[in-house]
N, C-alpha and C. Protein backbone atom coordinates (compact mmCIF):
# COMPACT_ATOMS: atom_id res chain seq x y z
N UNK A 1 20.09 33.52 26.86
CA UNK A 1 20.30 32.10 26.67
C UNK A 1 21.59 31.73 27.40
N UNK A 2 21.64 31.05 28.34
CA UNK A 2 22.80 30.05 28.81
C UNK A 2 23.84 29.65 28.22
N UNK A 3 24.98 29.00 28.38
CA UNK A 3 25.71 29.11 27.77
C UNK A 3 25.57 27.20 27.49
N UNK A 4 24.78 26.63 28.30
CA UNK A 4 24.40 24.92 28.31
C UNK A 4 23.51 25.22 26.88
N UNK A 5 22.72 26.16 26.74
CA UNK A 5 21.54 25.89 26.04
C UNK A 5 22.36 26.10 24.57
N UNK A 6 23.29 27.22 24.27
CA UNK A 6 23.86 27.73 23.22
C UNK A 6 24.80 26.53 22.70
N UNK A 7 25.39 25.17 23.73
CA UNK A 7 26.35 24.26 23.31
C UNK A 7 25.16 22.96 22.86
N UNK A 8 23.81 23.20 23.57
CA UNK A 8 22.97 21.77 22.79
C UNK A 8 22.40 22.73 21.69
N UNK A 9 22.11 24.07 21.25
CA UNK A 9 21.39 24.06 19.81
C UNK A 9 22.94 24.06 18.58
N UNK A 10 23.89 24.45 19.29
CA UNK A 10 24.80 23.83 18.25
C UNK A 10 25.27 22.19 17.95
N UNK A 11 24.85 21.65 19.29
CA UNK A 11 24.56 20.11 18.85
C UNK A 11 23.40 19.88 17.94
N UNK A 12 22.46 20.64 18.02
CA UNK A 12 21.05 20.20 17.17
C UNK A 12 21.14 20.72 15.99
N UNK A 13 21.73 21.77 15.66
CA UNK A 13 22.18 22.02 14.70
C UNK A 13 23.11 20.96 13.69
N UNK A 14 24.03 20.82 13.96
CA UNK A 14 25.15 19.59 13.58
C UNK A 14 24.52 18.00 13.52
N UNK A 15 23.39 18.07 14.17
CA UNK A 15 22.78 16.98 14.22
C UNK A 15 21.92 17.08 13.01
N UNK A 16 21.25 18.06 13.10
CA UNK A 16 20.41 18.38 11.86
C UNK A 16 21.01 18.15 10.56
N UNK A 17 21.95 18.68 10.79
CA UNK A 17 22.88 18.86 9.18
C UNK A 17 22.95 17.54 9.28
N UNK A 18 23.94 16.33 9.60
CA UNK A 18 24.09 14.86 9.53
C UNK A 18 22.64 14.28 9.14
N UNK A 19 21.71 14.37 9.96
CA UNK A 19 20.56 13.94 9.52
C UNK A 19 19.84 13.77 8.00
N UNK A 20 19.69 15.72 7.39
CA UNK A 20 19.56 15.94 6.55
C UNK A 20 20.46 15.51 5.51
N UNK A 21 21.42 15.56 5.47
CA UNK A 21 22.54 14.98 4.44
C UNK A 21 22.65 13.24 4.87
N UNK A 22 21.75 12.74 5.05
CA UNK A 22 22.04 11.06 5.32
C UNK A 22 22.98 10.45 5.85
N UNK A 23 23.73 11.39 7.01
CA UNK A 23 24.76 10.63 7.36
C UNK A 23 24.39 9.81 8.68
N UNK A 24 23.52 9.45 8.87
CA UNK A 24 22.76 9.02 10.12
C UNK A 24 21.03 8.51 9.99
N UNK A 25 20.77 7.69 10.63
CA UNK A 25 19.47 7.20 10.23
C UNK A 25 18.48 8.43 11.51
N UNK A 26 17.05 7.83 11.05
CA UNK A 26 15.97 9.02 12.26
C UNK A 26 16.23 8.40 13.09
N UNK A 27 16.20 7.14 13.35
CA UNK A 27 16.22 6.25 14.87
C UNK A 27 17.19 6.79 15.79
N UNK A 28 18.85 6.76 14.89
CA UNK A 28 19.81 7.51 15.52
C UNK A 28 19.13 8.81 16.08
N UNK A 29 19.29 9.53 14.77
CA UNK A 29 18.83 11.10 14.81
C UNK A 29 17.91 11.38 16.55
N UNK A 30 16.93 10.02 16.13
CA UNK A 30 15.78 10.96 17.36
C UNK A 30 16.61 10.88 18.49
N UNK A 31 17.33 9.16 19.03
CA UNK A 31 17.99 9.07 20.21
C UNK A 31 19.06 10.58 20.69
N UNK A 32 19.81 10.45 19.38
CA UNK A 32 21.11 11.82 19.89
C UNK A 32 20.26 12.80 20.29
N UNK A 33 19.23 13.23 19.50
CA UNK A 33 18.47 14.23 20.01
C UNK A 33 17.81 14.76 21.51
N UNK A 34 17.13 13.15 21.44
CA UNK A 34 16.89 13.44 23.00
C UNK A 34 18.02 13.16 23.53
N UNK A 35 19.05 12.64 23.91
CA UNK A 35 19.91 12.70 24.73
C UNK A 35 20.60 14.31 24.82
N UNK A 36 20.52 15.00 24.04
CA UNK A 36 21.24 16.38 24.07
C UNK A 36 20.15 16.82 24.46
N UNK A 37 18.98 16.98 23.90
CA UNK A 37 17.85 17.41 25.03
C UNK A 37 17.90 17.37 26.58
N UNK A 38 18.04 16.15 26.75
CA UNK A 38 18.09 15.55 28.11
C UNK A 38 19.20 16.42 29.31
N UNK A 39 20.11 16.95 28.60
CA UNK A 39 21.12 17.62 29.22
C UNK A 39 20.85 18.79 29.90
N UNK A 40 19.19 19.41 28.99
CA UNK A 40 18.87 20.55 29.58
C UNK A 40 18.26 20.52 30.64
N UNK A 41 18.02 19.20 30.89
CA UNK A 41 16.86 19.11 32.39
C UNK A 41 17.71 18.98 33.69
N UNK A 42 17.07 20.20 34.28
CA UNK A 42 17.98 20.04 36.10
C UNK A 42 17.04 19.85 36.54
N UNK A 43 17.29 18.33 37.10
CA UNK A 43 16.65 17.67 38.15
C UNK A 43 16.39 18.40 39.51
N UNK A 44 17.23 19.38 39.98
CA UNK A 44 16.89 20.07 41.00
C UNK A 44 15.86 21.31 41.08
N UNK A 45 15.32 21.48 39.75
CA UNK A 45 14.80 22.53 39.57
C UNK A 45 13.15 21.91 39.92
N UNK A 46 12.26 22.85 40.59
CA UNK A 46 11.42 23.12 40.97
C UNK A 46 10.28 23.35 40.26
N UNK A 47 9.15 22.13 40.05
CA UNK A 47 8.20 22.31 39.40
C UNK A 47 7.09 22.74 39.84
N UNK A 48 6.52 24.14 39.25
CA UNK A 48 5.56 24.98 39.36
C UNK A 48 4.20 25.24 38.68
N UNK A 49 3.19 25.71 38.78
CA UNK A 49 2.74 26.07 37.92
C UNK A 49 3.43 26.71 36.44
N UNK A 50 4.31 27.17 36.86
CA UNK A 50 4.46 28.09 35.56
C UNK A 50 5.68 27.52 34.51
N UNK A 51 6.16 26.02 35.42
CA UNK A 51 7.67 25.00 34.82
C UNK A 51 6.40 23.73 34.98
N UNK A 52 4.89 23.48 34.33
CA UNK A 52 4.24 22.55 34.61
C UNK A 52 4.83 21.48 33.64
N UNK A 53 5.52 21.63 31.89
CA UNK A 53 5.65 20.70 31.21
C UNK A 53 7.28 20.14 32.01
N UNK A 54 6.94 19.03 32.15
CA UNK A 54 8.23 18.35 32.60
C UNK A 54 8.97 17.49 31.55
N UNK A 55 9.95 16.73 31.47
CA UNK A 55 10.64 16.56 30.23
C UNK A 55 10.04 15.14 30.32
N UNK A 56 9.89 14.09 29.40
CA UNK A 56 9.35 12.57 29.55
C UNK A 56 10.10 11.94 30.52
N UNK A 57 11.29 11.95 30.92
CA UNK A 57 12.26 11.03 31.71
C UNK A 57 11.83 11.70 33.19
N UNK A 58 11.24 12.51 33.10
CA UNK A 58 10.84 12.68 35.04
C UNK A 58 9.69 12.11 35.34
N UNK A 59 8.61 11.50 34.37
CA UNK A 59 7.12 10.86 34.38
C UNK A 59 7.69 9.51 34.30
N UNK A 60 8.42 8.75 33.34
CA UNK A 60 8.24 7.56 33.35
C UNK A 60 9.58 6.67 34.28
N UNK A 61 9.13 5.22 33.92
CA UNK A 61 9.90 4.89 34.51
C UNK A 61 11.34 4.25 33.69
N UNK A 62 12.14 4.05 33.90
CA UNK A 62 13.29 3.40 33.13
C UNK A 62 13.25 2.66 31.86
N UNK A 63 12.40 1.34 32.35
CA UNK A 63 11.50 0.52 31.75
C UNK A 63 10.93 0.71 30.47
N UNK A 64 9.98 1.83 30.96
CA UNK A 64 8.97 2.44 29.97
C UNK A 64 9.61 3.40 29.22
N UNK A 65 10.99 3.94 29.24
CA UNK A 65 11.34 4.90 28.04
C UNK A 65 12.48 4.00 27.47
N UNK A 66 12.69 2.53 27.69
CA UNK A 66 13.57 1.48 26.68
C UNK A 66 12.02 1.00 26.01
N UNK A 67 11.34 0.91 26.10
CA UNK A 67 10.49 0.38 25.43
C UNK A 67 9.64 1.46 24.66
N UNK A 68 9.74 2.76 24.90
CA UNK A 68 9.30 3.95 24.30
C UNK A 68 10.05 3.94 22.76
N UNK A 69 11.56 3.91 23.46
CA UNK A 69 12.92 3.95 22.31
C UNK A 69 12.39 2.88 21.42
N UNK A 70 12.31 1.66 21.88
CA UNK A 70 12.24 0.62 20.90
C UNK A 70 11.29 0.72 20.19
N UNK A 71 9.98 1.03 20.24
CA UNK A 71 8.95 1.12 19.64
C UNK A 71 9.06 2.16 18.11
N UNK A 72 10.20 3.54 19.32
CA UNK A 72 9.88 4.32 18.20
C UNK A 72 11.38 4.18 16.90
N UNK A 73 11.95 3.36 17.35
CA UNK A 73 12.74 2.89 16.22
C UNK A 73 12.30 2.14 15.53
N UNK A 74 10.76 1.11 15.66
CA UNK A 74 10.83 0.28 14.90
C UNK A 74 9.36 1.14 13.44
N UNK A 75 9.85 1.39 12.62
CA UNK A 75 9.33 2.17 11.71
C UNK A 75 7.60 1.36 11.70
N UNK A 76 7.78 0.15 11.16
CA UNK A 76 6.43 -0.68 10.96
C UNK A 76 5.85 -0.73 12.20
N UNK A 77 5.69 -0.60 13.36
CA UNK A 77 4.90 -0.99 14.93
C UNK A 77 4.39 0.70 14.63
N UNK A 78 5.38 1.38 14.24
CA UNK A 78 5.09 3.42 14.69
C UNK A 78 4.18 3.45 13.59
N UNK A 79 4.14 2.77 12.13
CA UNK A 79 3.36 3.38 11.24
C UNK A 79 2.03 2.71 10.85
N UNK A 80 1.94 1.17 12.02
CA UNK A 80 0.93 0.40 11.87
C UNK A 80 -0.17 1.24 13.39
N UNK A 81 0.65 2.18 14.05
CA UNK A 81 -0.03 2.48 15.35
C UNK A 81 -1.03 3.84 15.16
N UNK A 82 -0.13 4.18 13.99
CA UNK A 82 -0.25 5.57 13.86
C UNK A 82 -1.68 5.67 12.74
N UNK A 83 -1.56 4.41 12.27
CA UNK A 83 -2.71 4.15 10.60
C UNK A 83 -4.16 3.88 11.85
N UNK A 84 -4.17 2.61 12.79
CA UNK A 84 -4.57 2.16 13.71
C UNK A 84 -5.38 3.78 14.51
N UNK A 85 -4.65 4.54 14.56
CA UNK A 85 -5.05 5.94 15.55
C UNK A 85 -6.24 6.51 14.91
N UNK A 86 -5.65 6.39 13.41
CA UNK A 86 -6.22 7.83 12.24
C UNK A 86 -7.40 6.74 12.20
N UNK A 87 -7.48 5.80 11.72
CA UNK A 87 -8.93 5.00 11.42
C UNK A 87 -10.15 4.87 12.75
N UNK A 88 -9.49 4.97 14.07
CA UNK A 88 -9.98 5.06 15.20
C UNK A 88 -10.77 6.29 14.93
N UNK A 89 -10.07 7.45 14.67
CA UNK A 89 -10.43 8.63 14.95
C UNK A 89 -11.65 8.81 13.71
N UNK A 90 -12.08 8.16 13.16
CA UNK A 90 -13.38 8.62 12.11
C UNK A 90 -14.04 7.95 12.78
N UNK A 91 -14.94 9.01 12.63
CA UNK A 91 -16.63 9.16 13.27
C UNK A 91 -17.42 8.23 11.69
N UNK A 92 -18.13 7.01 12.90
CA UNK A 92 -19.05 5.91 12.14
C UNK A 92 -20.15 6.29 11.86
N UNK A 93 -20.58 7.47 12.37
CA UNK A 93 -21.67 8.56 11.12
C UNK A 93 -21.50 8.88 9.96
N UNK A 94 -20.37 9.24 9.97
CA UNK A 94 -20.06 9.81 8.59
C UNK A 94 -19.98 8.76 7.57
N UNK A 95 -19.62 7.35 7.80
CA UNK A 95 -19.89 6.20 7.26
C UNK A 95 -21.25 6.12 6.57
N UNK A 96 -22.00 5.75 7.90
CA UNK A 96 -23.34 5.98 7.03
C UNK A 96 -23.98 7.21 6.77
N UNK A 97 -23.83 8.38 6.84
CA UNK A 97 -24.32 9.46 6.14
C UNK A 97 -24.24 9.18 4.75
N UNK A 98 -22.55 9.05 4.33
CA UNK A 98 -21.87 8.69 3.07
C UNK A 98 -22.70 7.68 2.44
N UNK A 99 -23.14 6.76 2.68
CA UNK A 99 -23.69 5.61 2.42
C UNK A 99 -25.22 5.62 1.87
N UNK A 100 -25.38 6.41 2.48
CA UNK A 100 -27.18 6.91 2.43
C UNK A 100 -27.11 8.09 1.40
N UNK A 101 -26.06 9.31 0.94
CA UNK A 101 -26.47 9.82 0.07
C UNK A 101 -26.07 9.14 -1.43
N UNK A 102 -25.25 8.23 -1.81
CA UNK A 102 -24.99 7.18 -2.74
C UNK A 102 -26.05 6.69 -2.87
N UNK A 103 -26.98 6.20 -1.77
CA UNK A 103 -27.96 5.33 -2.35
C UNK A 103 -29.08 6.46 -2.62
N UNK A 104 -29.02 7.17 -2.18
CA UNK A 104 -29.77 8.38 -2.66
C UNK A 104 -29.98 8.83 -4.13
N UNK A 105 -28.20 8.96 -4.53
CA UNK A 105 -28.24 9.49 -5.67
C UNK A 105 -28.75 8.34 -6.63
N UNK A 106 -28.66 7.00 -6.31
CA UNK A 106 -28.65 6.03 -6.86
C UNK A 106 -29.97 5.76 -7.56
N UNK A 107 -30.82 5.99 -6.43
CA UNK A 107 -32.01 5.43 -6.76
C UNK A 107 -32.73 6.45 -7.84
N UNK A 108 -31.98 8.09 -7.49
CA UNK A 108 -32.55 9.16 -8.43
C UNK A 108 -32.23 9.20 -9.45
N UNK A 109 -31.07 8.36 -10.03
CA UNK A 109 -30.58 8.32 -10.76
C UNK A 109 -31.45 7.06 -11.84
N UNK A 110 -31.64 6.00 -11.08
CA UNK A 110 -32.82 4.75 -11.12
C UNK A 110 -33.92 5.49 -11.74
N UNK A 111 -34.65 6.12 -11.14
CA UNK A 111 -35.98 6.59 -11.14
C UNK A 111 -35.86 7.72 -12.39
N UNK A 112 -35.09 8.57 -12.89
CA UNK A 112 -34.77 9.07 -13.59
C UNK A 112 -34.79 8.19 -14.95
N UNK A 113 -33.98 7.29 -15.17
CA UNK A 113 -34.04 6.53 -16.32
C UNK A 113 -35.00 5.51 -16.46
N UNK A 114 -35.88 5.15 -15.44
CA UNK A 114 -37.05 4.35 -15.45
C UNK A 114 -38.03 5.35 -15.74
N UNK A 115 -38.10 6.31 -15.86
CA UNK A 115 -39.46 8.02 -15.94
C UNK A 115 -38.97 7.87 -17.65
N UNK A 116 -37.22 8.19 -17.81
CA UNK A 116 -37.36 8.35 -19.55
C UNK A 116 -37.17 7.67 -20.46
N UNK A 117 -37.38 6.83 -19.82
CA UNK A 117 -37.59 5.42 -21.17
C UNK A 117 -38.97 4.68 -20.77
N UNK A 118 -39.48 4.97 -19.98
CA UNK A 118 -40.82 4.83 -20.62
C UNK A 118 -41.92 5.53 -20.54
């Protein structure tokens, strides 16, 4: 390990601790984070197959990681996006599968008490 890499996990460390003990909000938390992250990336270094993940700030543009930040500070946009994702992601079969064995049980249930009462 480097001696760059050994001075940001003792930042992440110290960061952690503040975090965990409430002395700092996540919004903070995430920004310091990536910014000490950010320290590890040399721009001169050579992307390969084998260095394929690149850090977010070499893909986007300026623009797009102030508006990344903002988004992900704002708790309600992150947790209305994130509810928005999970409801996307169910399969509208399973809807009506669900739907069809209820009325299933329903009607057996129907037919059952219409057989013993009379």
């Amino acid at each position: 390990m480097t001696e760059r890499e050994q001075v940001v996990n003792r930042q992440l460390r110290a960061l952690d601790d503040a975090h965990r003990l409430g002395q700092i909000t996540r919004g903070e938390y995430r920004a310091r984070r990536r910014r000490a992250l950010e320290t590890l990336h040399d721009p001169s270094a050579v992307v390969t197959a084998r260095k394929a993940l690149v850090p977010p700030t070499a893909t986007t543009t300026p623009r797009a990681r102030t508006a990344q930040r903002h988004a992900a500070d704002d708790t309600s946009a992150a947790g209305r996006q994130a509810l928005t994702s999970l409801l996307a992601m169910r399969p509208a079969a399973r809807r009506g599968a669900i739907l069809a064995i209820v009325l299933g049980v329903f009607l057996i249930v129907a037919l059952a008490y219409w057989a013993l009462r009379g």
